[in-house]
C-alpha atoms as a PDB file:
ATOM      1  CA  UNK A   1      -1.540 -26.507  43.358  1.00  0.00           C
ATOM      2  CA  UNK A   2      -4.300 -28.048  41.242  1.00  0.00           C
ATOM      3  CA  UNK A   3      -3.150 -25.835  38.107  1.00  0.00           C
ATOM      4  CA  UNK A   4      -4.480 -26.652  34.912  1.00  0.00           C
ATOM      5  CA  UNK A   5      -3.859 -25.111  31.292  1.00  0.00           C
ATOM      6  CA  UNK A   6      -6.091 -21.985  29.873  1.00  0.00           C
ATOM      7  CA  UNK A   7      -7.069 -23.943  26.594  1.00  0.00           C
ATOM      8  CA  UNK A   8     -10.331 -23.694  25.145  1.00  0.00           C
ATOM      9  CA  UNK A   9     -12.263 -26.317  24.725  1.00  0.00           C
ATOM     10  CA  UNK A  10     -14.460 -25.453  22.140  1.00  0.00           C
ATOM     11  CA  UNK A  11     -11.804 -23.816  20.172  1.00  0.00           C
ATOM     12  CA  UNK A  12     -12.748 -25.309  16.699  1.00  0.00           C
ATOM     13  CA  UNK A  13     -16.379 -24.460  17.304  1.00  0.00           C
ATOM     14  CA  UNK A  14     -18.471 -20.882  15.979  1.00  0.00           C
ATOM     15  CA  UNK A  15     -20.949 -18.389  16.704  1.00  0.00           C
ATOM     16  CA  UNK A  16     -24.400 -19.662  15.553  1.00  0.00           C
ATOM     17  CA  UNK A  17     -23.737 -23.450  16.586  1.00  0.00           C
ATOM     18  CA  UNK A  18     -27.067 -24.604  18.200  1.00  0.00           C
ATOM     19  CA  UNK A  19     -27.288 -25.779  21.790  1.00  0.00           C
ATOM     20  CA  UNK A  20     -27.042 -29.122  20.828  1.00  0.00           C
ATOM     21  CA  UNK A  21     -24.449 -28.942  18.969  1.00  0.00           C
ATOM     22  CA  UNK A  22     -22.384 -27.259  21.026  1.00  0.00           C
ATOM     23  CA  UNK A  23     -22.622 -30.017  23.676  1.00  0.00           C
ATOM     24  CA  UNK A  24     -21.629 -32.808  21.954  1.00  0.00           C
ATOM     25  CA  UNK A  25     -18.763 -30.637  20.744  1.00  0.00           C
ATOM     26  CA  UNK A  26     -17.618 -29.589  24.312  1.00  0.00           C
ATOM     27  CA  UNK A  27     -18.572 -33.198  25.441  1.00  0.00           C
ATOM     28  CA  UNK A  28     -16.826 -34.956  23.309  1.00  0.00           C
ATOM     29  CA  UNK A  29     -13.479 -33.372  24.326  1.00  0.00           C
ATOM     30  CA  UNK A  30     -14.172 -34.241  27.478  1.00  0.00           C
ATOM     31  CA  UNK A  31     -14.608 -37.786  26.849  1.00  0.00           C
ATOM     32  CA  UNK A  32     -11.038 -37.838  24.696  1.00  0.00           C
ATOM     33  CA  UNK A  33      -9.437 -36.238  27.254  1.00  0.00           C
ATOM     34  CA  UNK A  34     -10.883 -38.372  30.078  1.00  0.00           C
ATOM     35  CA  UNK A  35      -9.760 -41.679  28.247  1.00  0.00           C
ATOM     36  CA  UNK A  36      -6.123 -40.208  28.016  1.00  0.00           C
ATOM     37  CA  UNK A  37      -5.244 -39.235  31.285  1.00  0.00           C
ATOM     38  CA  UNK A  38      -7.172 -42.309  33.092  1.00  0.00           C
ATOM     39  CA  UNK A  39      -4.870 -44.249  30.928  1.00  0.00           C
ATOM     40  CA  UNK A  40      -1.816 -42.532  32.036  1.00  0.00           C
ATOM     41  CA  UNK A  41      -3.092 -42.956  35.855  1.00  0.00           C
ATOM     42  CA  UNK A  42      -3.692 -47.089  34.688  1.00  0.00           C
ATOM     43  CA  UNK A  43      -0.237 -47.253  33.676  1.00  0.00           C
ATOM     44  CA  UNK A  44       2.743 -44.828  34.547  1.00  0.00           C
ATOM     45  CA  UNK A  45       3.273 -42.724  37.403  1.00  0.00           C
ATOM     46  CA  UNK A  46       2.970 -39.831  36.040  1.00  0.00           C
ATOM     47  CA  UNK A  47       1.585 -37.056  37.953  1.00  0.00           C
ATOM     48  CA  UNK A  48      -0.382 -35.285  35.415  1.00  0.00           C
ATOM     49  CA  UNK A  49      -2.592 -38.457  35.240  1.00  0.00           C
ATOM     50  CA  UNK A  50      -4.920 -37.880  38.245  1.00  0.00           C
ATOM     51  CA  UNK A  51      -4.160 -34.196  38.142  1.00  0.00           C
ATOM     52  CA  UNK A  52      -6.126 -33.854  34.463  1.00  0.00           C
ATOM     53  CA  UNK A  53      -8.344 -36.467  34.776  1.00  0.00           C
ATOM     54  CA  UNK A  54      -9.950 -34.828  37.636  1.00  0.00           C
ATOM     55  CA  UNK A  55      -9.943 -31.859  35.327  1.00  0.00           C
ATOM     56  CA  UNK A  56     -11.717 -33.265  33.037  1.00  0.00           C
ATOM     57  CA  UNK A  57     -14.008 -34.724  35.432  1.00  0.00           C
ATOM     58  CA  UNK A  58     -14.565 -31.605  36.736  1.00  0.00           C
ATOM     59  CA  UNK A  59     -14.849 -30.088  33.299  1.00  0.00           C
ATOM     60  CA  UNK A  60     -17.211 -32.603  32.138  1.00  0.00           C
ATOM     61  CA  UNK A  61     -19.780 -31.824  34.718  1.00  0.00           C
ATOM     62  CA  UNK A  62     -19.953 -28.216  34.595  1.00  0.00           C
ATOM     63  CA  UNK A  63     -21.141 -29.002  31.273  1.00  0.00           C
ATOM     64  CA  UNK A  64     -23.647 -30.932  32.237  1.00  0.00           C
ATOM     65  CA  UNK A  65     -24.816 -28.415  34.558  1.00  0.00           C
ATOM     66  CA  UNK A  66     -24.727 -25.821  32.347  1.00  0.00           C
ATOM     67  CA  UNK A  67     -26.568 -27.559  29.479  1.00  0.00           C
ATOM     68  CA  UNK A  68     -29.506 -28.721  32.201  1.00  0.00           C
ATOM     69  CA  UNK A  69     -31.984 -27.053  30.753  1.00  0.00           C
ATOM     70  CA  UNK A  70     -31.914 -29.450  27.698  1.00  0.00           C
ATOM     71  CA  UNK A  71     -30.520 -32.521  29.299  1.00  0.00           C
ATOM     72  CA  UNK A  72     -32.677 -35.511  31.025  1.00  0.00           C
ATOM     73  CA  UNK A  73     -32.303 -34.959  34.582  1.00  0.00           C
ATOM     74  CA  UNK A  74     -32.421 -38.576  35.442  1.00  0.00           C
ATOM     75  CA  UNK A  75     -29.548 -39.388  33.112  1.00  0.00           C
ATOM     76  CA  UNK A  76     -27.626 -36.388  34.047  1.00  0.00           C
ATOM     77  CA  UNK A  77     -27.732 -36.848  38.167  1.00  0.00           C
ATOM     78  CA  UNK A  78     -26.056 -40.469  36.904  1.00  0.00           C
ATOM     79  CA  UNK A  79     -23.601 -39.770  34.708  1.00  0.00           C
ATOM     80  CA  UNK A  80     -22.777 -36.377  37.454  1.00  0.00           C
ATOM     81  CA  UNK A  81     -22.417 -39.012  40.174  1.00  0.00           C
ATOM     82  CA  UNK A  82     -20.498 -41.419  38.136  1.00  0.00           C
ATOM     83  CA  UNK A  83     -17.636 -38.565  37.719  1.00  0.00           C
ATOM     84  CA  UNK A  84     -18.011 -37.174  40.749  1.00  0.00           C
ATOM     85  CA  UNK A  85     -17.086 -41.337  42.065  1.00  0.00           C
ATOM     86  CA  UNK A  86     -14.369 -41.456  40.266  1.00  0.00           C
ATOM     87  CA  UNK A  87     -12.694 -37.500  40.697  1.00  0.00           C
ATOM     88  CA  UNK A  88     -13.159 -38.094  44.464  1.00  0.00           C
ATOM     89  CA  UNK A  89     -11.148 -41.754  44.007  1.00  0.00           C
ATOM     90  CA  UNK A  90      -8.076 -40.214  42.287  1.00  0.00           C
ATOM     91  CA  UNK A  91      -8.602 -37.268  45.219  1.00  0.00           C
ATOM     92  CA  UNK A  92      -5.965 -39.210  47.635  1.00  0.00           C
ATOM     93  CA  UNK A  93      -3.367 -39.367  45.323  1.00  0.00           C
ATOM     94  CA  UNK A  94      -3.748 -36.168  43.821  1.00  0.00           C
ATOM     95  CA  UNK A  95      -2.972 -34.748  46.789  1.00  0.00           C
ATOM     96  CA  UNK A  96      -0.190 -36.950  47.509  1.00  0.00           C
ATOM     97  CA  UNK A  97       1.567 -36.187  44.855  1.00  0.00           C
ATOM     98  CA  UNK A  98       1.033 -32.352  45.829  1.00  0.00           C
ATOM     99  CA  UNK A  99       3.104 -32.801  48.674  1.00  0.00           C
ATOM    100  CA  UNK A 100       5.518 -34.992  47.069  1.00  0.00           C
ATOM    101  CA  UNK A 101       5.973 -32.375  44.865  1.00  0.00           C
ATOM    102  CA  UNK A 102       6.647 -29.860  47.537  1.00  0.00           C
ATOM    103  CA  UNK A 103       9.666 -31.545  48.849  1.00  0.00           C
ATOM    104  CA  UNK A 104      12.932 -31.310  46.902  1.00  0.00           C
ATOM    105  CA  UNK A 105      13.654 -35.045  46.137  1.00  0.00           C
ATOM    106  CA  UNK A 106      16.659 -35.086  47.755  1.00  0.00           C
ATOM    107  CA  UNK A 107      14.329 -34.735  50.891  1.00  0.00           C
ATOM    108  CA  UNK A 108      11.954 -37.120  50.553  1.00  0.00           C
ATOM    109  CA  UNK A 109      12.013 -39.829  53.076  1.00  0.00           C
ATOM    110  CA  UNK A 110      11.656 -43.679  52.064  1.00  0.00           C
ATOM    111  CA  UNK A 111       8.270 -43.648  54.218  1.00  0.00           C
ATOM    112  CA  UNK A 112       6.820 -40.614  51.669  1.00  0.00           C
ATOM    113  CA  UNK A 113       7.995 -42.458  48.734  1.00  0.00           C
ATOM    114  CA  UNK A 114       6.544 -45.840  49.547  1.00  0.00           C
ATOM    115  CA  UNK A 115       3.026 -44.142  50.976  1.00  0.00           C
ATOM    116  CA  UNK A 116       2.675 -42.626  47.749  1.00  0.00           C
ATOM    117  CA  UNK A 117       3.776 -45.812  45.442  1.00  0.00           C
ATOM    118  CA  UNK A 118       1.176 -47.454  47.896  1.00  0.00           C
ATOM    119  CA  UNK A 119      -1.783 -45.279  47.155  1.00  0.00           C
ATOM    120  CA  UNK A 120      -1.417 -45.592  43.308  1.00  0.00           C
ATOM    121  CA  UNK A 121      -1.245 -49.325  43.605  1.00  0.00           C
ATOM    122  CA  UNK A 122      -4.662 -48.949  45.599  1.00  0.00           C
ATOM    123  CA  UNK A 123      -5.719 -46.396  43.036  1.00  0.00           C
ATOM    124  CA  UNK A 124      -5.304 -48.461  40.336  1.00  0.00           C
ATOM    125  CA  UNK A 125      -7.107 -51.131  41.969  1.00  0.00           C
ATOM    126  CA  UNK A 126     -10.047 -49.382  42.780  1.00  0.00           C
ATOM    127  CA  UNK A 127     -10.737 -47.753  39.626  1.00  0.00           C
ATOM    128  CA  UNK A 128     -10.086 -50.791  37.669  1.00  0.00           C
ATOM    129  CA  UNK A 129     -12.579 -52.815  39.624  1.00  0.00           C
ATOM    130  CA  UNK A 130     -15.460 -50.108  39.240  1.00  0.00           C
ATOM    131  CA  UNK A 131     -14.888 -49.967  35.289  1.00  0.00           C
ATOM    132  CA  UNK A 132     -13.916 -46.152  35.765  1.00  0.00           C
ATOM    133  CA  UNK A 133     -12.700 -46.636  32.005  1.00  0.00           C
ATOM    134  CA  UNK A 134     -16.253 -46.946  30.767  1.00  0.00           C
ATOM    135  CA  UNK A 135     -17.239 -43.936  32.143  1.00  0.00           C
ATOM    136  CA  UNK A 136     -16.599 -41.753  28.759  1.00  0.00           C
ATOM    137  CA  UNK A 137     -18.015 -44.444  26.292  1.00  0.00           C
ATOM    138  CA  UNK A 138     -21.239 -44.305  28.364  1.00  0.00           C
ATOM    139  CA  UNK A 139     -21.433 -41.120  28.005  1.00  0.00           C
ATOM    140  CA  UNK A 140     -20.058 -40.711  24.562  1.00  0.00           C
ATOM    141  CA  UNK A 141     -23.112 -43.030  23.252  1.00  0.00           C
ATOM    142  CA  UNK A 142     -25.655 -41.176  25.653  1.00  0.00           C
ATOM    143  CA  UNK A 143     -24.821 -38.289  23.995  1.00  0.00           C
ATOM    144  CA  UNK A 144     -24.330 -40.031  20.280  1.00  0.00           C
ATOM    145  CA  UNK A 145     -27.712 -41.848  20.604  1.00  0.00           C
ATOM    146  CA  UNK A 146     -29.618 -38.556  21.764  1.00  0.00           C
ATOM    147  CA  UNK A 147     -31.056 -40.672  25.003  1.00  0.00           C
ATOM    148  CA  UNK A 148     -29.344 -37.682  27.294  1.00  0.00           C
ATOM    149  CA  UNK A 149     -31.680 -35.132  25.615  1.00  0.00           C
ATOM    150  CA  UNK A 150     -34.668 -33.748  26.714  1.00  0.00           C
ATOM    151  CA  UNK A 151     -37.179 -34.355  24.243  1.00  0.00           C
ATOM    152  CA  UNK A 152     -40.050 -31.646  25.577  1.00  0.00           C
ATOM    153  CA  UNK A 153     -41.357 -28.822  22.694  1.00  0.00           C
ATOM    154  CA  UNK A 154     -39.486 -25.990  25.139  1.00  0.00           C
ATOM    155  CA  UNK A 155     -36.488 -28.267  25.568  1.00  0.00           C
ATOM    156  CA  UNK A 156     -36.273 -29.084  21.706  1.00  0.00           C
ATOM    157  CA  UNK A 157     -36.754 -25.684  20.701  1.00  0.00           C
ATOM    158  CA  UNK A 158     -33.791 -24.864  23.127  1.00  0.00           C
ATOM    159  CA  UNK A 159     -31.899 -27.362  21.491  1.00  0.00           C
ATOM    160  CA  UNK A 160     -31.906 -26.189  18.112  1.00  0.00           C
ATOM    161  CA  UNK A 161     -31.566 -22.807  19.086  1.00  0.00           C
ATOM    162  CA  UNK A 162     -28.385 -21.040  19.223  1.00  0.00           C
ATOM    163  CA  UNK A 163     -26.534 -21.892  22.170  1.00  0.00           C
ATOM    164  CA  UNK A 164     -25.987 -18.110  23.371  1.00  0.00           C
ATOM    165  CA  UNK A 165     -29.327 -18.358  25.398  1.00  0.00           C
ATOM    166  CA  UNK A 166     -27.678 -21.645  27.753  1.00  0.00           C
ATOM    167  CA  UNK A 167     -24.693 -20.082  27.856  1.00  0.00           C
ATOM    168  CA  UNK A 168     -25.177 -16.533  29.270  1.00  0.00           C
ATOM    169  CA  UNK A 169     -27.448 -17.845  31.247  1.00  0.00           C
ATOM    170  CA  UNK A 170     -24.668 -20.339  32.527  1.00  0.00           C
ATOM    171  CA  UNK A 171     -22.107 -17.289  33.140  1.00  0.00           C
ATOM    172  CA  UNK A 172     -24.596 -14.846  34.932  1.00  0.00           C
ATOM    173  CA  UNK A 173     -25.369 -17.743  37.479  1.00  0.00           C
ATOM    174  CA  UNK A 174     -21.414 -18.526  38.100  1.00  0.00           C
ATOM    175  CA  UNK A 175     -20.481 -15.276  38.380  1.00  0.00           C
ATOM    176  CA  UNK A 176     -23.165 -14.350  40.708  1.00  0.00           C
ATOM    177  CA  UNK A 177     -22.305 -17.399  42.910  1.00  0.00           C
ATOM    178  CA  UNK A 178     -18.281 -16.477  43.079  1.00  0.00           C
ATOM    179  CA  UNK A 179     -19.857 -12.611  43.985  1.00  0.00           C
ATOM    180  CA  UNK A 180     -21.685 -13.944  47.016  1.00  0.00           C
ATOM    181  CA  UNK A 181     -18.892 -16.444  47.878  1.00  0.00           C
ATOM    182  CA  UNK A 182     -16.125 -13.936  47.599  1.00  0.00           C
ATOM    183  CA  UNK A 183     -17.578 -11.110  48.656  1.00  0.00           C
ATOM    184  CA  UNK A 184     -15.133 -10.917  51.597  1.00  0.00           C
ATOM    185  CA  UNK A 185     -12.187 -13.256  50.965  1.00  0.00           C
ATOM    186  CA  UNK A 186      -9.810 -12.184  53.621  1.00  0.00           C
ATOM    187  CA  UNK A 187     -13.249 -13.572  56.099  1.00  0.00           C
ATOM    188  CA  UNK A 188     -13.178 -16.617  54.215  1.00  0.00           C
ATOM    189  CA  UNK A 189     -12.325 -19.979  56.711  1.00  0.00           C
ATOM    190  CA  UNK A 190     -10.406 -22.933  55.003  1.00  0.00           C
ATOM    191  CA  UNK A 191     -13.587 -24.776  53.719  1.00  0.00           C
ATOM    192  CA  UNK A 192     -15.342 -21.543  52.229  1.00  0.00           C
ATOM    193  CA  UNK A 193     -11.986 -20.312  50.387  1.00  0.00           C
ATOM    194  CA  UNK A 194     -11.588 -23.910  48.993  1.00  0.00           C
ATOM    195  CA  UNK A 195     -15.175 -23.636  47.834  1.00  0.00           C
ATOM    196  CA  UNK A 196     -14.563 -19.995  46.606  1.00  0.00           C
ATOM    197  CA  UNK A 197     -11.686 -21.774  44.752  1.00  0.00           C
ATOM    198  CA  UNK A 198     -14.191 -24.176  43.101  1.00  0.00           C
ATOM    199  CA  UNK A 199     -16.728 -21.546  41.915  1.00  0.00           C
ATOM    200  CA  UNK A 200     -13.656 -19.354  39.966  1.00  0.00           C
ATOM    201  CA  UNK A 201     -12.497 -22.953  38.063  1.00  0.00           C
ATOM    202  CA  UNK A 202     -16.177 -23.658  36.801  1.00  0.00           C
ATOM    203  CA  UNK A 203     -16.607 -19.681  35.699  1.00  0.00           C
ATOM    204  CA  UNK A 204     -13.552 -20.175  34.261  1.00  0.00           C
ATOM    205  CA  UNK A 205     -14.333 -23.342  32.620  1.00  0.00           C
ATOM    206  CA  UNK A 206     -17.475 -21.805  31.301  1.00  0.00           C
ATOM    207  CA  UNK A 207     -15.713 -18.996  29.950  1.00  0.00           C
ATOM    208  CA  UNK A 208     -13.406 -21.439  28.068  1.00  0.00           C
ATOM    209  CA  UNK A 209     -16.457 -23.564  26.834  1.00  0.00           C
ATOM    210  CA  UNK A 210     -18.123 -20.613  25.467  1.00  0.00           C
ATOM    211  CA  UNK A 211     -15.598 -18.043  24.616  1.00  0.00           C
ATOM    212  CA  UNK A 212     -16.219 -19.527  20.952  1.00  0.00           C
ATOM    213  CA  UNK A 213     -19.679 -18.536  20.408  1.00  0.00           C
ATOM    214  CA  UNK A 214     -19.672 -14.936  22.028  1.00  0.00           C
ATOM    215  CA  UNK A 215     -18.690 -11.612  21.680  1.00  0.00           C
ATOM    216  CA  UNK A 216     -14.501 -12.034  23.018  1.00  0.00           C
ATOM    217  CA  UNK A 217     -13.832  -8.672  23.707  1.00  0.00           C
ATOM    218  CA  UNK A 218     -11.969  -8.947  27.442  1.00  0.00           C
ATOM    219  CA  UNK A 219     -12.490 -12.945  27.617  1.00  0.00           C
ATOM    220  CA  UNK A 220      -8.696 -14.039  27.368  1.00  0.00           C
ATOM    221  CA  UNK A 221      -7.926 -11.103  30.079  1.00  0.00           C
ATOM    222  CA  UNK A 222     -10.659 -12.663  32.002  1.00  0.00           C
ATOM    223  CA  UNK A 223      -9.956 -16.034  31.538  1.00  0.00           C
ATOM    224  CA  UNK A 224      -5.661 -15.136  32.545  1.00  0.00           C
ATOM    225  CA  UNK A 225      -6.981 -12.998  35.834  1.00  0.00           C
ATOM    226  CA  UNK A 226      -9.397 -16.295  36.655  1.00  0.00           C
ATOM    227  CA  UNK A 227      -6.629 -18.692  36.153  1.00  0.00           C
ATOM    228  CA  UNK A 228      -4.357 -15.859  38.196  1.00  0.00           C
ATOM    229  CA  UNK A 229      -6.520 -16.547  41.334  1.00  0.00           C
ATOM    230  CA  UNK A 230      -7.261 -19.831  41.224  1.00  0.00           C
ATOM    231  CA  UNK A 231      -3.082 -20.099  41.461  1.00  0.00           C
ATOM    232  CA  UNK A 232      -3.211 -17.502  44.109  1.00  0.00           C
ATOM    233  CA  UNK A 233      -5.648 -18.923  46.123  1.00  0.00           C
ATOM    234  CA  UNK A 234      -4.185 -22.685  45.446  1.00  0.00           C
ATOM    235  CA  UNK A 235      -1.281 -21.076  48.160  1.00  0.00           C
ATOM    236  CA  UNK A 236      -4.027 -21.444  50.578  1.00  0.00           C
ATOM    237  CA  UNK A 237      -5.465 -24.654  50.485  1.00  0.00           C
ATOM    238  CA  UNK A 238      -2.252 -26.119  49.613  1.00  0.00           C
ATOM    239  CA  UNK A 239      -0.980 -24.858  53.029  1.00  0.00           C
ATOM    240  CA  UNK A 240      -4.285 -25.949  54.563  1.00  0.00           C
ATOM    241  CA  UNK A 241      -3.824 -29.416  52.732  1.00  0.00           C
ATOM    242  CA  UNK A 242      -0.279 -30.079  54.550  1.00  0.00           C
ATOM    243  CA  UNK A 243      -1.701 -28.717  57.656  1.00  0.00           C
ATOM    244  CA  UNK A 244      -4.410 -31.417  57.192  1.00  0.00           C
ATOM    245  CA  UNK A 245      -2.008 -34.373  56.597  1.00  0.00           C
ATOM    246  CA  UNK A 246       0.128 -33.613  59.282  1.00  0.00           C
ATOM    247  CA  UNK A 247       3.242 -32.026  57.174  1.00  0.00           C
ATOM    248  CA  UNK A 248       5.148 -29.696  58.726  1.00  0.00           C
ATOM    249  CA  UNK A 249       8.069 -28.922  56.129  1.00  0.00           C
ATOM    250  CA  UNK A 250       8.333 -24.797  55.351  1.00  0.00           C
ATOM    251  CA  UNK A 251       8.482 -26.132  52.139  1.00  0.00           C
ATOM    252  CA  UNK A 252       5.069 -26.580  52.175  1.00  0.00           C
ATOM    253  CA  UNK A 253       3.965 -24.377  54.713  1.00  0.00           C
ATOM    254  CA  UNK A 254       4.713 -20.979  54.400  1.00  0.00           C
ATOM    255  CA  UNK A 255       2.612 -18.529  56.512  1.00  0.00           C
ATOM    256  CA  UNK A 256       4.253 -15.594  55.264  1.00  0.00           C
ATOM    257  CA  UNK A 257       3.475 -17.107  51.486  1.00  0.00           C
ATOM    258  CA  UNK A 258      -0.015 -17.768  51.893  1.00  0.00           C
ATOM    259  CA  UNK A 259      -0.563 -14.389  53.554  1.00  0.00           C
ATOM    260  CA  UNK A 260       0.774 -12.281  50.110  1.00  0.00           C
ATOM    261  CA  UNK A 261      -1.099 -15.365  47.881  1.00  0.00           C
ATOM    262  CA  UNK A 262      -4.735 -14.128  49.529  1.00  0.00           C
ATOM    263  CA  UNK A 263      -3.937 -10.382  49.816  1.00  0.00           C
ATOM    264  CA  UNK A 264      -2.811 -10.267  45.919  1.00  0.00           C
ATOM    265  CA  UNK A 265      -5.885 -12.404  45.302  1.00  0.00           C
ATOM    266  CA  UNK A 266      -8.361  -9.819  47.119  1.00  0.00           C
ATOM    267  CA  UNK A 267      -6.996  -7.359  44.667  1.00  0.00           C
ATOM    268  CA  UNK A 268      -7.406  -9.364  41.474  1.00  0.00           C
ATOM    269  CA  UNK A 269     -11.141  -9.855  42.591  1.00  0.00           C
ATOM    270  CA  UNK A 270     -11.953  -6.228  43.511  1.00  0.00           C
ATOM    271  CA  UNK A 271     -10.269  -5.284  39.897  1.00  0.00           C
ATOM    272  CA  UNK A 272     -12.558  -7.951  38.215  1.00  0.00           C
ATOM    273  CA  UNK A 273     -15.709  -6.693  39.865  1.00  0.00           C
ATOM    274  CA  UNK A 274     -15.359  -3.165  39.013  1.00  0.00           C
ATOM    275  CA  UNK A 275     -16.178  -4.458  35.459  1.00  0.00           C
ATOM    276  CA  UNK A 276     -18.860  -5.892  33.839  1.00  0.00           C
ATOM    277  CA  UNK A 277     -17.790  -9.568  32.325  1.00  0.00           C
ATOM    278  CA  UNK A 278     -16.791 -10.196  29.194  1.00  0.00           C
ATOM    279  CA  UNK A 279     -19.935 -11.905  27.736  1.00  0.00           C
ATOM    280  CA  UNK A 280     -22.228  -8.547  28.824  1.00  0.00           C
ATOM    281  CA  UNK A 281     -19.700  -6.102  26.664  1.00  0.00           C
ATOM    282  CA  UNK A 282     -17.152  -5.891  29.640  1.00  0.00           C
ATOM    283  CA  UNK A 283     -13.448  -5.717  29.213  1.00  0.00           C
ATOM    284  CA  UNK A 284     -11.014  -6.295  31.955  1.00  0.00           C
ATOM    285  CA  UNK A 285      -8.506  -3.671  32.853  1.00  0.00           C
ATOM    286  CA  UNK A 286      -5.480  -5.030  33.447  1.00  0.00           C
ATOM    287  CA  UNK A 287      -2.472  -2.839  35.416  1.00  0.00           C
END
């Protein structure tokens, strides 16, 4: 499952930062966490490499998109693409080492192990000859030197304002997507429930960027019943993953599994959307 920690990511932030200041705080995390875990992909095996740097990825451009109303849209659409390049390039091995994962070692055949060392080798490769590393300093300065920013009276004005405006607006457009998307999960074929999956991380990413400079009642619940589904739902496209790559261990597969995951995740969303969320004075009822 492509699980990632609840934590924050504006958590030494406050209410009344401005716009702009809130970006390069949220950004800037990003970028240190980015660095970290490409480095771990460069040089160990370790799993959580590609796993959290396509978090981060992921992270980093729900930011972007969030903050577009004060960003250049030239330089955005680049630096979006650039991430976008490089979480789709660690995508192969990510879900290799899914599978892996799924299969007790003692299980694994010779031909698994040496498929997977093979993709990292080509991983490695790949990213190293594209100068995936540079991809946070870029940014990093883009941001430092202000040449990301709009520079427009409405987009100033936005800038220095506080950065409640951006963000509600942010969360009412996320939320509204996952209501359309999910409005009948049990309906939902492989590709729509994957990108159902997608629209509940970046809500829940949003909630985590902006949990800081809100009113919190119900946002931890929120953010524990978001990260509850995404897991649920991860059932699903993992089994949909193996089924893809031609796996047929019940280790993996597990019809009965993935069954329960989407019924229990039906219920979590129709218990969310009997409430209004968090950052409109809603608080999560949890049973």
């Amino acid at each position: 499952m492509d699980e990632d920690e609840d934590v924050p990511v504006a958590a030494k932030a406050g209410p009344g930062m401005t716009a702009e200041a809130a970006l390069r705080h949220i950004l800037q995390r990003c970028c240190s966490e980015i660095d970290g875990h490409l480095a771990l992909v460069l040089d160990s095996d370790d799993a959580a490499g590609p796993h959290k740097a396509r978090v981060w990825l992921r992270r980093t451009v729900t930011a972007l998109d969030a903050f577009a109303p004060v960003l250049k849209r030239k330089a955005t659409a680049e630096l979006r693409a650039e991430a976008k390049d490089i979480f789709r390039a660690l995508g192969k091995l990510r879900d290799q080492d899914v599978l892996l994962a799924a299969v007790p070692p003692e299980e694994r055949s010779a031909k698994l192990e040496a498929e997977t060392a093979r993709l990292r080798v080509k991983l490695r490769l790949r990213l190293r000859e594209r100068n995936a590393v540079l991809f946070s300093p870029v940014l990093a300065r883009k941001v430092e030197d202000g040449s990301v920013f709009r520079t427009g009276e409405r987009a100033r004005a936005m800038r220095a304002a506080g950065v409640g405006q951006i963000a509600v607006a942010a969360l009412d457009a996320s939320w509204k997507r996952c209501g359309r998307r999910g409005a009948d999960i049990d309906a939902l074929r492989a590709q729509a429930l994957h990108g159902f999956r997608k629209d509940l991380k970046t809500l829940r990413y949003l909630s985590e960027f902006f949990t800081p400079f809100l009113p919190t009642e119900g946002a931890t619940t929120f953010r524990a019943e978001m990260q509850r589904m995404q897991d649920l739902l991860g059932v699903a496209t993992d089994a949909q993953l193996a089924k893809a790559m031609r796996r047929k261990s019940a280790a993996v597969v597990d019809r009965d599994a993935v069954r329960e995951a989407i019924d229990q995740a039906t219920e979590v969303w129709a218990a969310l959307r009997l409430h209004r969320p968090w950052w409109r004075g809603g608080a999560v009822k949890v049973h």
